[in-house]
Protein backbone atom coordinates (compact mmCIF):
# COMPACT_ATOMS: atom_id res chain seq x y z
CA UNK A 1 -67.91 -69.19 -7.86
CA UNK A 2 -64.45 -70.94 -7.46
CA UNK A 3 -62.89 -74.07 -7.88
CA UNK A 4 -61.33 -73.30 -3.90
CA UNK A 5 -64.90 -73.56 -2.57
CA UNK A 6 -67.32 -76.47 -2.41
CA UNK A 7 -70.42 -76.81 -0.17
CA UNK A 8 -70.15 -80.04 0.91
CA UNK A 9 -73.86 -80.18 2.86
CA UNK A 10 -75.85 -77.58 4.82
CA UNK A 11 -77.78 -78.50 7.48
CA UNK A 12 -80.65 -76.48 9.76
CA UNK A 13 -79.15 -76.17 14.08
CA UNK A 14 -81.57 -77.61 16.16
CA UNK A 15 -83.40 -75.20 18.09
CA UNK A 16 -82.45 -72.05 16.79
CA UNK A 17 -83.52 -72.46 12.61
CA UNK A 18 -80.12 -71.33 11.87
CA UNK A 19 -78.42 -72.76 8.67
CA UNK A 20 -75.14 -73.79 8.68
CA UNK A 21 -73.16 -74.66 5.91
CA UNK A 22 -70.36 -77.01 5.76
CA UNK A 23 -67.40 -76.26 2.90
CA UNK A 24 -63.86 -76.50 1.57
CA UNK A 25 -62.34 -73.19 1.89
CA UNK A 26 -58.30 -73.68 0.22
CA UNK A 27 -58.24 -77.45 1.03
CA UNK A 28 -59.55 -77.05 4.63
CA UNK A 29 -63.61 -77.91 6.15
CA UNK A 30 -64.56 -74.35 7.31
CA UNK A 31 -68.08 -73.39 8.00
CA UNK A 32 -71.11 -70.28 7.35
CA UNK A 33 -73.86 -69.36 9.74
CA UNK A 34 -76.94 -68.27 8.02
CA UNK A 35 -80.35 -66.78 9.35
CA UNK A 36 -82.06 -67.52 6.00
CA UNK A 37 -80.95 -68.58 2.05
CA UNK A 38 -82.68 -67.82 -0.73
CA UNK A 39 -82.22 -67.70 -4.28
CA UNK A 40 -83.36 -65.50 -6.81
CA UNK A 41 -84.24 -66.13 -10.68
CA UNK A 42 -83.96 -64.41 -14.31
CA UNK A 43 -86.09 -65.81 -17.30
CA UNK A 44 -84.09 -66.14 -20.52
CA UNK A 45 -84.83 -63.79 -23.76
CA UNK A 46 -83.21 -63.70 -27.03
CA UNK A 47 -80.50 -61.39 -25.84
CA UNK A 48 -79.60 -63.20 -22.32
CA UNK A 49 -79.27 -66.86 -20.94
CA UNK A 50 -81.10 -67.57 -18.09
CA UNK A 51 -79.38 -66.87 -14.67
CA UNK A 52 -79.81 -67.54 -10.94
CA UNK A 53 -78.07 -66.47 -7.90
CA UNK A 54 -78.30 -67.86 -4.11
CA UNK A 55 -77.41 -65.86 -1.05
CA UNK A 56 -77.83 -66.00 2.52
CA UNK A 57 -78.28 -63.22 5.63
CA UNK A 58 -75.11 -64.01 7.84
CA UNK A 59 -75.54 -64.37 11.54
CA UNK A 60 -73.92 -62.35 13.61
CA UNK A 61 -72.68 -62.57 17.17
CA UNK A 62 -74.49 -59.61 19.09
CA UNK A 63 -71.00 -59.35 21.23
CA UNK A 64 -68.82 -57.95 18.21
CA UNK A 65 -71.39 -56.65 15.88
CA UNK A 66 -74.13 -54.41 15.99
CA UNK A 67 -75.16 -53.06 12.60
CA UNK A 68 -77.44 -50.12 12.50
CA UNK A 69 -79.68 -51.67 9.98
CA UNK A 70 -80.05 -54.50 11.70
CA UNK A 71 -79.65 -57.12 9.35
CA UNK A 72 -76.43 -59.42 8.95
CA UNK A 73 -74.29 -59.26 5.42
CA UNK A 74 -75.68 -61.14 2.71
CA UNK A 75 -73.59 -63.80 1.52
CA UNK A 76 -73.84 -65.01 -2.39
CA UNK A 77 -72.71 -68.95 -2.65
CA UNK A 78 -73.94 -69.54 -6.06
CA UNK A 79 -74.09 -67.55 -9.73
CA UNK A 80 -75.09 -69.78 -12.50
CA UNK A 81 -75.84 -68.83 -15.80
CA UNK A 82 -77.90 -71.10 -18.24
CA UNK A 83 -77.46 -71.22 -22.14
CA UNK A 84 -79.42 -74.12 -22.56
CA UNK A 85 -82.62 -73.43 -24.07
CA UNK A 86 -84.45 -76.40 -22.16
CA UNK A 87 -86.20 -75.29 -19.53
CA UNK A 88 -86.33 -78.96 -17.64
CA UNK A 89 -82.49 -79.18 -17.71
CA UNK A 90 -82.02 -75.13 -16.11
CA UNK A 91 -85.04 -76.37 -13.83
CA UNK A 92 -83.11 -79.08 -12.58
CA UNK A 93 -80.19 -77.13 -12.26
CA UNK A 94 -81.71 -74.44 -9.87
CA UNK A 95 -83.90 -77.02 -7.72
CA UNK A 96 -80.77 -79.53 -7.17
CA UNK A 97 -78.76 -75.38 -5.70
CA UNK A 98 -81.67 -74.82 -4.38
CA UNK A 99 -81.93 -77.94 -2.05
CA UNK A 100 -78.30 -78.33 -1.48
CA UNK A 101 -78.52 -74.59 0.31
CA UNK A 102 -82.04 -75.14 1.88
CA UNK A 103 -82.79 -72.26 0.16
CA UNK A 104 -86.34 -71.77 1.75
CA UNK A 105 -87.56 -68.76 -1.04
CA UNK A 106 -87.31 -68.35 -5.42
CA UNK A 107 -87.40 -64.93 -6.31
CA UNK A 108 -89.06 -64.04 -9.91
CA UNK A 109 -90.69 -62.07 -12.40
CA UNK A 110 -94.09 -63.32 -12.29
CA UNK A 111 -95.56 -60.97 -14.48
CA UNK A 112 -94.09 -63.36 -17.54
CA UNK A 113 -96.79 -65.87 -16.93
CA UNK A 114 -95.27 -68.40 -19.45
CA UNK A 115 -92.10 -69.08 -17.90
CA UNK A 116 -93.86 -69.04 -14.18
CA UNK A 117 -96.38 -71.34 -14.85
CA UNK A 118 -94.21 -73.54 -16.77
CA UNK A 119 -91.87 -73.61 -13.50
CA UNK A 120 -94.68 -74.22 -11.44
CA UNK A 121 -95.94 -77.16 -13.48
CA UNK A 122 -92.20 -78.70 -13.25
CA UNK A 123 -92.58 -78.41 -9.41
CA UNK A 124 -95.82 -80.44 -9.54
CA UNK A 125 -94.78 -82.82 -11.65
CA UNK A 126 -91.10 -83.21 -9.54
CA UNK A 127 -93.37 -83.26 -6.81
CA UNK A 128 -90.68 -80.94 -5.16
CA UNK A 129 -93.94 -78.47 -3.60
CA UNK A 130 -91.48 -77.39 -0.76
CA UNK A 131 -89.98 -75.01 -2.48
CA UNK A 132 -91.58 -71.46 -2.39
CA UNK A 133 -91.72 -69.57 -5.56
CA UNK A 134 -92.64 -65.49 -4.59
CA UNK A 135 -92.80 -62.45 -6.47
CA UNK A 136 -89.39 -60.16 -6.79
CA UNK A 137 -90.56 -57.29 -4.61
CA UNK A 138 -90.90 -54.06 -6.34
CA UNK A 139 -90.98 -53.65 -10.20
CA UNK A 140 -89.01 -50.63 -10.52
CA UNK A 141 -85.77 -51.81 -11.65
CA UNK A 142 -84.51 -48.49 -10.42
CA UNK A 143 -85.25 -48.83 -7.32
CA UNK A 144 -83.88 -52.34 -6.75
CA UNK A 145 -81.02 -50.88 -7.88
CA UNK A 146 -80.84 -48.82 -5.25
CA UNK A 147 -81.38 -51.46 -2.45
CA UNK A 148 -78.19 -53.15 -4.02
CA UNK A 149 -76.53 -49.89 -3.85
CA UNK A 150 -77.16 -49.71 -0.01
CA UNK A 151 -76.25 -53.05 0.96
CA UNK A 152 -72.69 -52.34 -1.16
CA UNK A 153 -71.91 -49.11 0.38
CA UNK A 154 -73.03 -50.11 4.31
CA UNK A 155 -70.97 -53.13 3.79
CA UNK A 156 -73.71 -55.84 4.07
CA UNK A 157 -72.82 -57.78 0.74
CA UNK A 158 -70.52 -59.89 0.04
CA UNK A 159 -69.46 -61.05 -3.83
CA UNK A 160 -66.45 -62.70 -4.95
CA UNK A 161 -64.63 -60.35 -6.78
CA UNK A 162 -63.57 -62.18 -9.34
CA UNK A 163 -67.18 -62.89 -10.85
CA UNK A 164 -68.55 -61.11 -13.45
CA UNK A 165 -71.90 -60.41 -10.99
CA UNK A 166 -69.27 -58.08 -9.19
CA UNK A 167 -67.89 -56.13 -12.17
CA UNK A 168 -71.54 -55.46 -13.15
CA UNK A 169 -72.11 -54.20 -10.14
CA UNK A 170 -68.93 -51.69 -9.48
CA UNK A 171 -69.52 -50.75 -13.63
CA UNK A 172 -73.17 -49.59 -13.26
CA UNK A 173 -74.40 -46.05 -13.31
CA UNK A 174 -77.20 -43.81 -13.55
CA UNK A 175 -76.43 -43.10 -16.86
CA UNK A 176 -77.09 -47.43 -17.83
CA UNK A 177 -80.36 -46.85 -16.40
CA UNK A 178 -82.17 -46.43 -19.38
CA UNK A 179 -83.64 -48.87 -22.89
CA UNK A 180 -83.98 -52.18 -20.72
CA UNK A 181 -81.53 -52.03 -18.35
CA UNK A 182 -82.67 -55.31 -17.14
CA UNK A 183 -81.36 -57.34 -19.93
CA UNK A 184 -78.25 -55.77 -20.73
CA UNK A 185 -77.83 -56.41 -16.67
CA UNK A 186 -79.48 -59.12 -16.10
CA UNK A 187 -76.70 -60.05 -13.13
CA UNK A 188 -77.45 -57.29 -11.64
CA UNK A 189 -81.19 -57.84 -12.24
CA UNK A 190 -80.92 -61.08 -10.26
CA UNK A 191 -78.93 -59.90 -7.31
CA UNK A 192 -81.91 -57.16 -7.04
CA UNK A 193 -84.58 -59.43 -6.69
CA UNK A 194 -82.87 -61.34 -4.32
CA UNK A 195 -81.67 -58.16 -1.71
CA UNK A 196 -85.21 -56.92 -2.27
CA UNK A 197 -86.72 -60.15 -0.65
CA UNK A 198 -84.46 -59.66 2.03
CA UNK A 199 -84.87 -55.75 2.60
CA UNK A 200 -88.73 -56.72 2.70
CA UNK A 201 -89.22 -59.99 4.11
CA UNK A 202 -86.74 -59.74 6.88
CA UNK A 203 -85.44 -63.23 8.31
CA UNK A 204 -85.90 -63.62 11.92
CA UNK A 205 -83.05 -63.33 13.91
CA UNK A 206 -82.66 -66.08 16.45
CA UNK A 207 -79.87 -65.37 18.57
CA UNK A 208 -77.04 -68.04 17.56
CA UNK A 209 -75.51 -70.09 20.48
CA UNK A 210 -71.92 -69.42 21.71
CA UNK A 211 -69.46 -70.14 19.58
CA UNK A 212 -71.25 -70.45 16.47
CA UNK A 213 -70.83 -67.46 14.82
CA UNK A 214 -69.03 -67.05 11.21
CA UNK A 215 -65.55 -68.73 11.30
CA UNK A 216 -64.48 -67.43 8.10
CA UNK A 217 -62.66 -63.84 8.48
CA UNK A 218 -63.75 -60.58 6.87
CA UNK A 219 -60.95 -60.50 4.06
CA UNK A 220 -62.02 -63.80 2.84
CA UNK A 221 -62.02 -64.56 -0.59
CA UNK A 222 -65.92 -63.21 -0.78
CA UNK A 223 -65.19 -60.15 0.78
C-alpha cells in the first residue's frame, strides 16, 4: 500500500473476537480495531496477473457512531498483484497476508474449477486447512459493482488514494460495463467479491470495550 505503513502483528482481544492490528503509521506504533478480515482473490488469464486484496469491517464505538446500515467502514490493508505465472509462489504469497491479518475468509470464482481445486490441493498439502476458501457472492459483475458503489458513496470504504485499486474505482462507469468488464477491471473485480462477502455474510458485532475503538483519525492516509 505504502512504504509509511507496516503491520507489524495482529492479534484476536480476548473475550470479545475483535481483531486488532498493530502498525507503523509515519514512524509511530498506532493501532486498527476490526470485527472481521477477509481477503478476496482474482485468477490470472492471459490479459491480467493474478491479484488479491484484504480488508477488514472497522469497529465502531456505539457512543460517536451510529451508521444507518449498520455495518462499520471497510478497511483495505493489502493490494497485491502477481505476475508470476507459478501458482505455488502467488499461493504462498496470499496464505503468508492471509495469516499475518487473521483473515478468517478467501473470496473466489469457483466456477473456474482448475485454479480452485489447484488452490485447494496447495492447502492440503501446506496442511494450512484453517483457512476458509468460499464462493464470491453473486455472479453478476454488475451488481457487485453496485455494492462497491454503495459502500463508496455512504462512506463505508476506505482505499488509499494513491493505489491504482482507487483510480479504478473513481474511473468506472456504466458505459465500461460491457465485453468482460472483469478483466479489463480486475481491481475492481476483487474489491467486489470481497464487499459482497461482507454485504452478505455480515460479521457479528461484539460491542468493543472502552477505549478500544479506532485510534487512527478519519483523514488518515486511507481515507
Amino acid at each position: 500500500m505504502t512504504e509509511n505503513y507496516k503491520i507489524l502483528k495482529t492479534d484476536k482481544l480476548p473475550n470479545t473476537g475483535i481483531l486488532r492490528q498493530t502498525v507503523i503509521f509515519f514512524g509511530r506504533e498506532q493501532y486498527f480495531d476490526f470485527y472481521s478480515i477477509r481477503a478476496a482473490l482474482v485468477w490470472p488469464t492471459p490479459e491480467t496477473p493474478a491479484y488479491f486484496i484484504i480488508g477488514g469491517e472497522e469497529t465502531w464505538d456505539e457512543r460517536f457512531y451510529n451508521p444507518a446500515s449498520g455495518r462499520g467502514v471497510v478497511r483495505i490493508i493489502k493490494e497485491c498483484e502477481h505476475d508470476d505465472l507459478a501458482l505455488d509462489r502467488l499461493f504462498d504469497r496470499l496464505t503468508d497476508d492471509v495469516s499475518l491479518n487473521l483473515a478468517d475468509t478467501i473470496y473466489v470464482d469457483v466456477r473456474h474449477e482448475d485454479y480452485t481445486g489447484a488452490f485447494h490441493d496447495y492447502l492440503d498439502r501446506t496442511r494450512l486447512r484453517n483457512i476458509y476458501v468460499q464462493s464470491a457472492p453473486y455472479e453478476d459483475f454488475t451488481m457487485r459493482v453496485g455494492i462497491v458503489k454503495d459502500y463508496d458513496q455512504a462512506g463505508e470504504l476506505s482505499i488509499d488514494k494513491g493505489s491504482p485499486l482507487y483510480a479504478e474505482l473513481q474511473g468506472i462507469s456504466r458505459a465500461d460495463l460491457v465485453d468482460s468488464p472483469e478483466l479489463r477491471f480486475y481491481r475492481l473485480n476483487a474489491l467486489s467479491y470481497l464487499l459482497s462477502g461482507f454485504k452478505k455474510y455480515k460479521p457479528i458485532h461484539r460491542s468493543p470495550q472502552a477505549g478500544m475503538g479506532r485510534n487512527i483519525s478519519k483523514d488518515s492516509w486511507m481515507m
